[in-house]
C-alpha atoms as a PDB file:
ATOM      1  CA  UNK A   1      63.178  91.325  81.859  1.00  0.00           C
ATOM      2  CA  UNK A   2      63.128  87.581  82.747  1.00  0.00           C
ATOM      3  CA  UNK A   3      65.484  86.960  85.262  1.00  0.00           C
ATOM      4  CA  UNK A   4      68.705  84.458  84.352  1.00  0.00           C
ATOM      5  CA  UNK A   5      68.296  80.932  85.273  1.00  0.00           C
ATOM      6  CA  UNK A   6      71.126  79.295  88.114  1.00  0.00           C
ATOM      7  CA  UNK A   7      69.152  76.296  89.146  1.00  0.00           C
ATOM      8  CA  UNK A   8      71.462  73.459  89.491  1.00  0.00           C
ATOM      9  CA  UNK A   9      74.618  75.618  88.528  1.00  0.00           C
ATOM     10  CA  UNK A  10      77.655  74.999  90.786  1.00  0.00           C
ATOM     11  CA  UNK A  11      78.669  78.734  91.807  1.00  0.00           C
ATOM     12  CA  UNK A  12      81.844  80.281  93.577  1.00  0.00           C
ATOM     13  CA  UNK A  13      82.119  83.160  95.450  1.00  0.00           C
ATOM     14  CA  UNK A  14      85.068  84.479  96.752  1.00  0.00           C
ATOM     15  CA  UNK A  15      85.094  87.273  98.819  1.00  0.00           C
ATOM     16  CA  UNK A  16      81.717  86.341 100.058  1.00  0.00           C
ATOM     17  CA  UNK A  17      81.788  87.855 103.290  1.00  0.00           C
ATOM     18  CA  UNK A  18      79.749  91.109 102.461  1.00  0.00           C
ATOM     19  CA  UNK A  19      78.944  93.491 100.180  1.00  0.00           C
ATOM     20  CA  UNK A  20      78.532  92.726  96.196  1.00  0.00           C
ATOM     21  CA  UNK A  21      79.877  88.757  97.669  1.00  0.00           C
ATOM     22  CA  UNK A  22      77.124  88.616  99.890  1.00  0.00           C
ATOM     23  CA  UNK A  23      74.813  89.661  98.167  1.00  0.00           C
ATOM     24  CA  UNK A  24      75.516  87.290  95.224  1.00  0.00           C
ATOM     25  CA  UNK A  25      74.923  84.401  97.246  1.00  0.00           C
ATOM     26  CA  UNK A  26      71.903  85.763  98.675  1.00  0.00           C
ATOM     27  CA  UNK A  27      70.990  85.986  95.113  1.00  0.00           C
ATOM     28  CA  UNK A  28      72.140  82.221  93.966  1.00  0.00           C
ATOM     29  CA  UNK A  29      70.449  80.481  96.719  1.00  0.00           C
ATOM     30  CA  UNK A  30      67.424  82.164  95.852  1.00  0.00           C
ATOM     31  CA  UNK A  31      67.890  81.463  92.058  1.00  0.00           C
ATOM     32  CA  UNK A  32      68.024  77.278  93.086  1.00  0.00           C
ATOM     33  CA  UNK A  33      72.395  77.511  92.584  1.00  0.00           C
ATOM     34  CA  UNK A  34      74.440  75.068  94.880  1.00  0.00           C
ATOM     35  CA  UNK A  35      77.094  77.756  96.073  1.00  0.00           C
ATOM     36  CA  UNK A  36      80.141  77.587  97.643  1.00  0.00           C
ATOM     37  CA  UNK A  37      80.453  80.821  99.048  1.00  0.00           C
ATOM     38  CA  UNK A  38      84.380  81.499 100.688  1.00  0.00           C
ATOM     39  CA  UNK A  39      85.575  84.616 102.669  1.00  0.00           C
ATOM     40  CA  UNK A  40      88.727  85.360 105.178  1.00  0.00           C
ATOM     41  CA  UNK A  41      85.925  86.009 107.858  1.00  0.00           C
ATOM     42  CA  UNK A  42      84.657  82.726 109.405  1.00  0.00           C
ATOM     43  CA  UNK A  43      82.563  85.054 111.313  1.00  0.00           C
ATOM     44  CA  UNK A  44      80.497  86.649 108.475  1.00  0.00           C
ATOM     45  CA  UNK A  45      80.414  83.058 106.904  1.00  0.00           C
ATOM     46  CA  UNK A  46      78.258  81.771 109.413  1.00  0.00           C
ATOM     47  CA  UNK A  47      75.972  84.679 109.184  1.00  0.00           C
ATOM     48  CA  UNK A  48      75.274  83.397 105.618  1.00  0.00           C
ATOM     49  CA  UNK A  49      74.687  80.105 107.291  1.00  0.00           C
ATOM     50  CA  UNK A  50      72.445  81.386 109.738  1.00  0.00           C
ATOM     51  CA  UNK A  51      70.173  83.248 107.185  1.00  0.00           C
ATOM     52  CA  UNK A  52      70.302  80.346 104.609  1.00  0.00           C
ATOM     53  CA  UNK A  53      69.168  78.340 107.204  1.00  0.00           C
ATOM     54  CA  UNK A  54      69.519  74.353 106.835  1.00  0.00           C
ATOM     55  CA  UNK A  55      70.445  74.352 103.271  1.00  0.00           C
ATOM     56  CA  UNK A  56      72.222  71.674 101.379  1.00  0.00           C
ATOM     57  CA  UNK A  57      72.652  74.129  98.422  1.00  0.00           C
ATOM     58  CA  UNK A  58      75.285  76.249 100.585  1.00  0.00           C
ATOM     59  CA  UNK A  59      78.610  75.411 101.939  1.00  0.00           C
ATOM     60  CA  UNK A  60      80.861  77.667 102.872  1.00  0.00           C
ATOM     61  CA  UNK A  61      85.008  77.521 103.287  1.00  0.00           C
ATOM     62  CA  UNK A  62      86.878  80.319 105.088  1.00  0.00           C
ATOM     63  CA  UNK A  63      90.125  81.461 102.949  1.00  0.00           C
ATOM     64  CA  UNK A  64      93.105  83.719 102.618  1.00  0.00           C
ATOM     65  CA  UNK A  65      92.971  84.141  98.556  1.00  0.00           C
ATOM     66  CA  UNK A  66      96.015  85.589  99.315  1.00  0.00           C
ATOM     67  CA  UNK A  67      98.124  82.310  99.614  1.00  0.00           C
ATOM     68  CA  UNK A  68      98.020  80.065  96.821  1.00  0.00           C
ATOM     69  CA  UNK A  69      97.794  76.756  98.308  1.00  0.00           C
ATOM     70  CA  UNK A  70      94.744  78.176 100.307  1.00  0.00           C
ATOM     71  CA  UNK A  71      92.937  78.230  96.771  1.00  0.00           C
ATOM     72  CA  UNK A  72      94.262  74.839  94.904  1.00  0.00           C
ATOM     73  CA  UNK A  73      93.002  73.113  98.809  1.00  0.00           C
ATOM     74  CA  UNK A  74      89.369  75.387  98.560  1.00  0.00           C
ATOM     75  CA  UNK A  75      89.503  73.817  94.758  1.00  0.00           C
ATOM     76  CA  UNK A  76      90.108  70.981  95.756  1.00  0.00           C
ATOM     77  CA  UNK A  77      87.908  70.804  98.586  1.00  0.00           C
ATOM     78  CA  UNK A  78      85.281  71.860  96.162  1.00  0.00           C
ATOM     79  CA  UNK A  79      85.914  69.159  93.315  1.00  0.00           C
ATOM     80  CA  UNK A  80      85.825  66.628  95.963  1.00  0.00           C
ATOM     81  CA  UNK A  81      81.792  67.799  96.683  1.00  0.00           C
ATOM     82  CA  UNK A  82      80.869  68.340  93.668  1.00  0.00           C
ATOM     83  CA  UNK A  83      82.830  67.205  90.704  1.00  0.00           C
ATOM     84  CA  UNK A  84      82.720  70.493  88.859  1.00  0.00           C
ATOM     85  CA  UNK A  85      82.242  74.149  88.989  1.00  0.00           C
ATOM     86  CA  UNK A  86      80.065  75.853  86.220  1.00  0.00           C
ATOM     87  CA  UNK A  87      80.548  79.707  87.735  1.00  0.00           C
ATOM     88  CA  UNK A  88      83.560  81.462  89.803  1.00  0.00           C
ATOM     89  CA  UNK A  89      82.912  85.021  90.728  1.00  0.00           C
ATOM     90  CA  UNK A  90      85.776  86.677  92.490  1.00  0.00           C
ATOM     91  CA  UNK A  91      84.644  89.803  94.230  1.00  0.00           C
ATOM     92  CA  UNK A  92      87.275  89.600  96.954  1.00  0.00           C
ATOM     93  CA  UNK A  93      88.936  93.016  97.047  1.00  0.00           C
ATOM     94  CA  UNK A  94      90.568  95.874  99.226  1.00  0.00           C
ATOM     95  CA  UNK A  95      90.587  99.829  98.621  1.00  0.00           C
ATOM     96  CA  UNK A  96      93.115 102.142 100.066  1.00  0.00           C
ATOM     97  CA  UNK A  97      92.533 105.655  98.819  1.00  0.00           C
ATOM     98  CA  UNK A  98      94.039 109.247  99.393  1.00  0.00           C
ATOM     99  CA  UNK A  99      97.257 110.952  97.797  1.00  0.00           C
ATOM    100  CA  UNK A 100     100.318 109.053  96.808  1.00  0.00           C
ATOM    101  CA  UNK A 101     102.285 110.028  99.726  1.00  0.00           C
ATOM    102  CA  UNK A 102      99.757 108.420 102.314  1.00  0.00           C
ATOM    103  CA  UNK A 103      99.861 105.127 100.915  1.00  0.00           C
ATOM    104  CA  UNK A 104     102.044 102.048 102.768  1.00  0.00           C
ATOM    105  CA  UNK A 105     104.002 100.072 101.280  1.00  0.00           C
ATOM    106  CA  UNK A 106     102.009  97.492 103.539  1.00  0.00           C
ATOM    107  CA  UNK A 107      98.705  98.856 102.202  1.00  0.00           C
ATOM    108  CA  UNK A 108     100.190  98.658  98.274  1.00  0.00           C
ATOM    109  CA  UNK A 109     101.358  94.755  99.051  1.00  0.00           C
ATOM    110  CA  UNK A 110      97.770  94.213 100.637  1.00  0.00           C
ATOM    111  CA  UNK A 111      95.780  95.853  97.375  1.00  0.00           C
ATOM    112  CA  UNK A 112      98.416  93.798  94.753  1.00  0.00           C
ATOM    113  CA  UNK A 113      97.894  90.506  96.947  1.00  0.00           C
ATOM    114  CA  UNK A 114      94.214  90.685  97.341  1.00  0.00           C
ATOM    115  CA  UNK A 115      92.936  92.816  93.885  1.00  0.00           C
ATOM    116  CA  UNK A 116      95.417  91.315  91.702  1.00  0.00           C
ATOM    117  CA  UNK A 117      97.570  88.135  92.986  1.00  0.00           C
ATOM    118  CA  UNK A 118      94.261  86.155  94.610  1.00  0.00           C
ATOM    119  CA  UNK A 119      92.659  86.404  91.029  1.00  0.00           C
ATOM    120  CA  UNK A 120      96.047  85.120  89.572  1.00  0.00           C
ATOM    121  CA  UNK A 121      96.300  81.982  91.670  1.00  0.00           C
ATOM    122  CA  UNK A 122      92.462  81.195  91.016  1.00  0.00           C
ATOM    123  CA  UNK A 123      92.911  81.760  86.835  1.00  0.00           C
ATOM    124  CA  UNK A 124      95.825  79.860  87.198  1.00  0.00           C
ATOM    125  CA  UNK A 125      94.524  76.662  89.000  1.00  0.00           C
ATOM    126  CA  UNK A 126      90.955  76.673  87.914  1.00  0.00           C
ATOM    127  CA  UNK A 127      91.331  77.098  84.139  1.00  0.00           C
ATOM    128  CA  UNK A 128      92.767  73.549  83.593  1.00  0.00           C
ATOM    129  CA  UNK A 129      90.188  72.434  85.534  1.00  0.00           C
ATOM    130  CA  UNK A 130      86.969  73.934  83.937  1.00  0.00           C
ATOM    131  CA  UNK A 131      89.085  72.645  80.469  1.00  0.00           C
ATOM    132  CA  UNK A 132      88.228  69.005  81.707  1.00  0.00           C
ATOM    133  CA  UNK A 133      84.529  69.223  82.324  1.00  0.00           C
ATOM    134  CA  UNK A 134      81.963  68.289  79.931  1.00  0.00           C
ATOM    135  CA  UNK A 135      80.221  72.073  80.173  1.00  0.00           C
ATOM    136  CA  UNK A 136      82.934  74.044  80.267  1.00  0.00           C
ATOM    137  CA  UNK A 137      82.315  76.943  82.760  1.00  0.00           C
ATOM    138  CA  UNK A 138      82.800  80.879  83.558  1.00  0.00           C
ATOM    139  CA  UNK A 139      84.942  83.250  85.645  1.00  0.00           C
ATOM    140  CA  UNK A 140      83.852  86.122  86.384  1.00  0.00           C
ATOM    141  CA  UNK A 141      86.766  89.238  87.778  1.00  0.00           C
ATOM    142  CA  UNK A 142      84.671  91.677  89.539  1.00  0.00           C
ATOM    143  CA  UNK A 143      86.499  94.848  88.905  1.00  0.00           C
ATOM    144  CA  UNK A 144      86.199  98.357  89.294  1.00  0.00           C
ATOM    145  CA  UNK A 145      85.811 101.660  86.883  1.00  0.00           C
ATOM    146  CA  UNK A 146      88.792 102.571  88.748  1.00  0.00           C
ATOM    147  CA  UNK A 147      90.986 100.131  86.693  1.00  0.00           C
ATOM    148  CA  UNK A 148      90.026 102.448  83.504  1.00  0.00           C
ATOM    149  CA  UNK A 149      89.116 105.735  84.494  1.00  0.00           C
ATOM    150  CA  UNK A 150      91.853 105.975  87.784  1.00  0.00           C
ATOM    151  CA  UNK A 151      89.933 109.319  89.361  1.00  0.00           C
ATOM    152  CA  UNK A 152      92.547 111.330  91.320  1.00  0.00           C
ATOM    153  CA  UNK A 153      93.687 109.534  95.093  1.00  0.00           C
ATOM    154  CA  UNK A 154      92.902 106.388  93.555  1.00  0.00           C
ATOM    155  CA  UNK A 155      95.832 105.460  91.581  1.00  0.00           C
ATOM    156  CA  UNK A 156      97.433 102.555  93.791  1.00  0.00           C
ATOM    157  CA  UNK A 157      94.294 101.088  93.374  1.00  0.00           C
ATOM    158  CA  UNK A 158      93.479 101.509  90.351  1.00  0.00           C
ATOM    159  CA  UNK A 159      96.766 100.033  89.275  1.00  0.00           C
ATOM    160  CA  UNK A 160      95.941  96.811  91.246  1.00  0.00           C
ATOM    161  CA  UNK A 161      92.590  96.613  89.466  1.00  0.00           C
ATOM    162  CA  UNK A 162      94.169  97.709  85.974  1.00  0.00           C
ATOM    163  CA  UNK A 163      96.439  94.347  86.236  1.00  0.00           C
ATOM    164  CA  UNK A 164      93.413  92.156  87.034  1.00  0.00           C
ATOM    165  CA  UNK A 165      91.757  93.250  83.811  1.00  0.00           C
ATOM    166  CA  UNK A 166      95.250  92.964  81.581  1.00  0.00           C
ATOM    167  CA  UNK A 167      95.506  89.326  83.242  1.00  0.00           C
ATOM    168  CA  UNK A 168      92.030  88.941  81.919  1.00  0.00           C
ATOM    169  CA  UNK A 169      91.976  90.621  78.872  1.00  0.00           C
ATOM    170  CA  UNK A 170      95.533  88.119  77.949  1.00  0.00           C
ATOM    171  CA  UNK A 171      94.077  84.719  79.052  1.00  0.00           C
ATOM    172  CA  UNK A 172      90.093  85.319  76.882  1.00  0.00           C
ATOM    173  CA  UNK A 173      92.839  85.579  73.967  1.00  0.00           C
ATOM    174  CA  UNK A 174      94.809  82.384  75.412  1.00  0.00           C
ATOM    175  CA  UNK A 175      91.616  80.312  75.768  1.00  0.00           C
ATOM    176  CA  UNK A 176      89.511  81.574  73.521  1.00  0.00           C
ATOM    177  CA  UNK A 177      88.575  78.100  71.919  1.00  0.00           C
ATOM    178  CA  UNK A 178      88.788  76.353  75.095  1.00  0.00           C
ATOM    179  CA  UNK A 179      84.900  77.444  75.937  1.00  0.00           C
ATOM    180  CA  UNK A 180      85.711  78.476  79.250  1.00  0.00           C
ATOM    181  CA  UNK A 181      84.274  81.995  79.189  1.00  0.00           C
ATOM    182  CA  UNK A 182      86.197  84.586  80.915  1.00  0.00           C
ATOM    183  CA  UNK A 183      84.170  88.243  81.897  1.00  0.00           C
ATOM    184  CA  UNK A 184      85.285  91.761  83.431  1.00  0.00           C
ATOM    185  CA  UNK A 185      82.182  93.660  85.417  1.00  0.00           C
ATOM    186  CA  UNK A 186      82.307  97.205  86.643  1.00  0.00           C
ATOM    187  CA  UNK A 187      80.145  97.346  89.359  1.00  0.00           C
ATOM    188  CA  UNK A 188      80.057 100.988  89.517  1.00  0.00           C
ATOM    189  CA  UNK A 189      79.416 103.263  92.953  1.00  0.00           C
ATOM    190  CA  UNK A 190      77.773 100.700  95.395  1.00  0.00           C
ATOM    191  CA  UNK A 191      76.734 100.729  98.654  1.00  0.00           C
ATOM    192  CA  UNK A 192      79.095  98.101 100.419  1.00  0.00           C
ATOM    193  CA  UNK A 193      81.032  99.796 102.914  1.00  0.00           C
ATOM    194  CA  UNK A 194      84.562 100.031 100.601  1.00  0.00           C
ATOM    195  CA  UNK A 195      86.537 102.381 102.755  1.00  0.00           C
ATOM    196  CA  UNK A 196      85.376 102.454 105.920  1.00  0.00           C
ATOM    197  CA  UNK A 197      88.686 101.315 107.196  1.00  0.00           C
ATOM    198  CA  UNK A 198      90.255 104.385 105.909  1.00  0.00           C
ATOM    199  CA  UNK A 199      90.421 107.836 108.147  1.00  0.00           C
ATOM    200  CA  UNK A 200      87.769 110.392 106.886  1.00  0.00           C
ATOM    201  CA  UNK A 201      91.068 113.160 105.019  1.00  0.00           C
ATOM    202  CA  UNK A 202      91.832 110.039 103.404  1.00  0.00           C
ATOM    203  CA  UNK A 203      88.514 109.719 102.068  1.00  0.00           C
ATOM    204  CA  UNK A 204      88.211 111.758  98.983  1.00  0.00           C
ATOM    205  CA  UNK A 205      84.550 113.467  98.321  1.00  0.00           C
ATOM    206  CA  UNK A 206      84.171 111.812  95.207  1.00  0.00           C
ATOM    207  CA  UNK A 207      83.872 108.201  96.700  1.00  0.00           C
ATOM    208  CA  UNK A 208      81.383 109.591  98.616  1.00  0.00           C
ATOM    209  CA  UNK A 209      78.798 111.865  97.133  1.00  0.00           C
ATOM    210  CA  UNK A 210      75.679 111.004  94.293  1.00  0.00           C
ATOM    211  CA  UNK A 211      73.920 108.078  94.419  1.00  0.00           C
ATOM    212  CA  UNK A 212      74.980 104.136  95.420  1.00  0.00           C
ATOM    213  CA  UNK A 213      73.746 101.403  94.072  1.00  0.00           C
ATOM    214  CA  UNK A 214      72.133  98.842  96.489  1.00  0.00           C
ATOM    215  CA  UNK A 215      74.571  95.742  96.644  1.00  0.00           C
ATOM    216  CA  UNK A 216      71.746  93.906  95.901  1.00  0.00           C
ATOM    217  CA  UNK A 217      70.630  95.292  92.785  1.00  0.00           C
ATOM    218  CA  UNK A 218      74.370  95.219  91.851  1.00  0.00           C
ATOM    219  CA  UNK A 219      74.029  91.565  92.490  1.00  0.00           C
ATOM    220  CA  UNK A 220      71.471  91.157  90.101  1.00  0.00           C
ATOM    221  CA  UNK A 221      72.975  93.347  87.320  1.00  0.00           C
ATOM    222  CA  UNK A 222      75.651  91.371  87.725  1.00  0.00           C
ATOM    223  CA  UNK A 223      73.944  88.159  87.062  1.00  0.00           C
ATOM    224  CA  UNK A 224      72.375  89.213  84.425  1.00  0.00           C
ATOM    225  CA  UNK A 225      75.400  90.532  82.406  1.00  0.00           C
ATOM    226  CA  UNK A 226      77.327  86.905  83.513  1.00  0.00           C
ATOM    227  CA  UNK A 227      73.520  85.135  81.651  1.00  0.00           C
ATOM    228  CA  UNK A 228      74.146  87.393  78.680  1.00  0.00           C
ATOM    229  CA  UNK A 229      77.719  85.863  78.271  1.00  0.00           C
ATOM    230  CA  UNK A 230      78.898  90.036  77.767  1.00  0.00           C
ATOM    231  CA  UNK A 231      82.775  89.660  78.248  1.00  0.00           C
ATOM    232  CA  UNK A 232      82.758  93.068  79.809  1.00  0.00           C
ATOM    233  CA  UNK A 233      79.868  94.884  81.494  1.00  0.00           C
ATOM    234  CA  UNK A 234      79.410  98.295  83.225  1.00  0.00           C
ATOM    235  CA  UNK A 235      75.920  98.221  85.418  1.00  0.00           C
ATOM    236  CA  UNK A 236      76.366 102.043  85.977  1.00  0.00           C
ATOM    237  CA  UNK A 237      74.613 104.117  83.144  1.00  0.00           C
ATOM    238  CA  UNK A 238      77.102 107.178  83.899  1.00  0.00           C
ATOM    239  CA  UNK A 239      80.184 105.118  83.882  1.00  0.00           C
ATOM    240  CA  UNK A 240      79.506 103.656  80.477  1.00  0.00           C
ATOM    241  CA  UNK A 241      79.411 107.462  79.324  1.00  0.00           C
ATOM    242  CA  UNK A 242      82.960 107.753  80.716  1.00  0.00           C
ATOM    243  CA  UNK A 243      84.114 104.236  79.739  1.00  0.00           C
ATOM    244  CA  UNK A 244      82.928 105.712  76.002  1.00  0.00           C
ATOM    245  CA  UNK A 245      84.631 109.095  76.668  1.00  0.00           C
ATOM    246  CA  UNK A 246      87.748 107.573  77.359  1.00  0.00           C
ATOM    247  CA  UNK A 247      87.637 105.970  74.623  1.00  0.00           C
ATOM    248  CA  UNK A 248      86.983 107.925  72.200  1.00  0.00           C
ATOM    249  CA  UNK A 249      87.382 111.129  73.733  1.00  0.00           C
ATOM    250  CA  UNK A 250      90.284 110.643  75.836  1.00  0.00           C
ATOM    251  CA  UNK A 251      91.537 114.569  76.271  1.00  0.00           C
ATOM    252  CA  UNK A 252      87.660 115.394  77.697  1.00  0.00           C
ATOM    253  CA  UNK A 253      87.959 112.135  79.699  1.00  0.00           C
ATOM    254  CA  UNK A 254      90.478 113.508  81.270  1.00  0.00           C
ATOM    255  CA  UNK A 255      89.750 116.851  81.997  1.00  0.00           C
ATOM    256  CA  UNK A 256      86.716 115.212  84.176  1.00  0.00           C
ATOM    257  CA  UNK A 257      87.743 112.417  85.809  1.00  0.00           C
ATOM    258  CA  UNK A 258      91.385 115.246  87.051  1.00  0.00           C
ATOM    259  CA  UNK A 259      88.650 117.883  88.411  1.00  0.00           C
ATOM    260  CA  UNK A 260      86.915 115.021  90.502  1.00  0.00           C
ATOM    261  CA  UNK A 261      86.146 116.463  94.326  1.00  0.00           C
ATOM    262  CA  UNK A 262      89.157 115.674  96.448  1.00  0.00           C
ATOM    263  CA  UNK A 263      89.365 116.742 100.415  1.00  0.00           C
ATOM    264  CA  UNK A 264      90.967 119.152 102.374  1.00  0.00           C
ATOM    265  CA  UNK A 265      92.944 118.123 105.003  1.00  0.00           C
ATOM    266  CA  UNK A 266      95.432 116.375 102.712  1.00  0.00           C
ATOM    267  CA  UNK A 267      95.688 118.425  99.761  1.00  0.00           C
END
């Protein structure tokens, strides 16, 4: 399959620091993209720097997507640089796991603020201003299967997730002749380090056993599937079969997603 074509294209990452982020600029640069590639971590940041080398085509901007006016001054910032932005890809994104009891109310505010709210503020001030340019451009919510399929000790998250995709789902119907394209990927089970920050009984056996996809190759799925134009896109084979199940065969759906592998010290 010939691979999609970025050269030129203004791109924005956010949540660039690692994982599916990283690897998507990693991707871009090497695709000819000018990207803009913006994280909380100033740290991993200049890692991409140092690896990109002296490169015109990256700059990068360190920023809580969290607050609001962090993202209308990175859009700004931005504009100011380059006078448009023909892709946005927001991968930023935090996953606490484990039974309903053992989430915080600090860890719920952090999921809603980071999964849900960050997307929000960047719909809400970047729409208008992909309206104005000449090409009109794409944003891209990178989700989760999560957000449909909600496997057991995932349900706080999933519910942060679910809202991105309603909040995308109600603004393709909003702008639908506007020719700003708005598209939902599910990544699937990748390799990228999601949950490390959790204890291991909070860790259910599910999010770790089978097979991961390299971030890289999710990267490149992704890409492809944002070339296509597809307004939603699962890149793992077996997910699609339980996207489809859910679907159409909700009561089986949910027999298997209920008897996913949980752990032991918390059940």
């Amino acid at each position: 399959m010939e691979k999609p074509s970025f050269r030129g294209k203004v791109v924005l990452v956010l949540g660039a620091s690692g994982g599916i982020g990283a690897a998507l600029v990693r991707r871009l640069l090497a695709a000819d993209a000018q990207v803009i590639a913006a994280a909380r971590s100033p740290e991993r940041l200049a890692m991409l720097e140092r690896e990109a080398g002296v490169s015109a085509r990256l700059l990068t901007r360190p920023i809580d997507v969290r607050d609001c006016q962090q993202v209308v001054d990175l859009l700004s910032w931005v504009w100011e640089r380059t006078g448009r932005i023909d892709l946005a890809i927001y991968c930023a994104g935090i996953e606490y796991l484990g039974p309903l009891k053992a989430i915080s109310r600090a860890e719920l505010e952090e999921m809603m603020a980071t999964n849900f709210y960050g997307l929000f503020f960047l719909l809400q001030q970047l729409l208008p201003l992909m309206e104005q340019q000449q090409e009109k451009g794409t944003i891209v919510s990178v989700s989760s299967p999560m957000a449909r399929l909600a496997f057991p000790w995932a349900s706080a998250y999933a519910a942060s997730k679910a809202a991105g995709d309603a909040l995308l789902t109600g603004l393709r119907r909003e702008y639908r002749r506007s020719g700003v394209r708005l598209l939902t990927i599910y990544p699937g089970p990748t390799a990228t380090g999601a949950g490390q920050q959790l204890s291991p009984e909070r860790l259910p056996r599910w999010h770790e056993h089978g097979t991961k996809m390299e971030a890289g190759r999710c990267a490149e799925l992704l890409l492809r599937a944002v070339a296509a134009g597809q307004r939603q896109r699962v890149l793992a084979g077996s997910l699609r079969l339980l996207f489809l199940l859910e679907r159409w065969l909700p009561s089986l759906s949910e027999r298997i997603c209920a008897s996913m592998p949980l752990g032991e010290a918390l059940t």
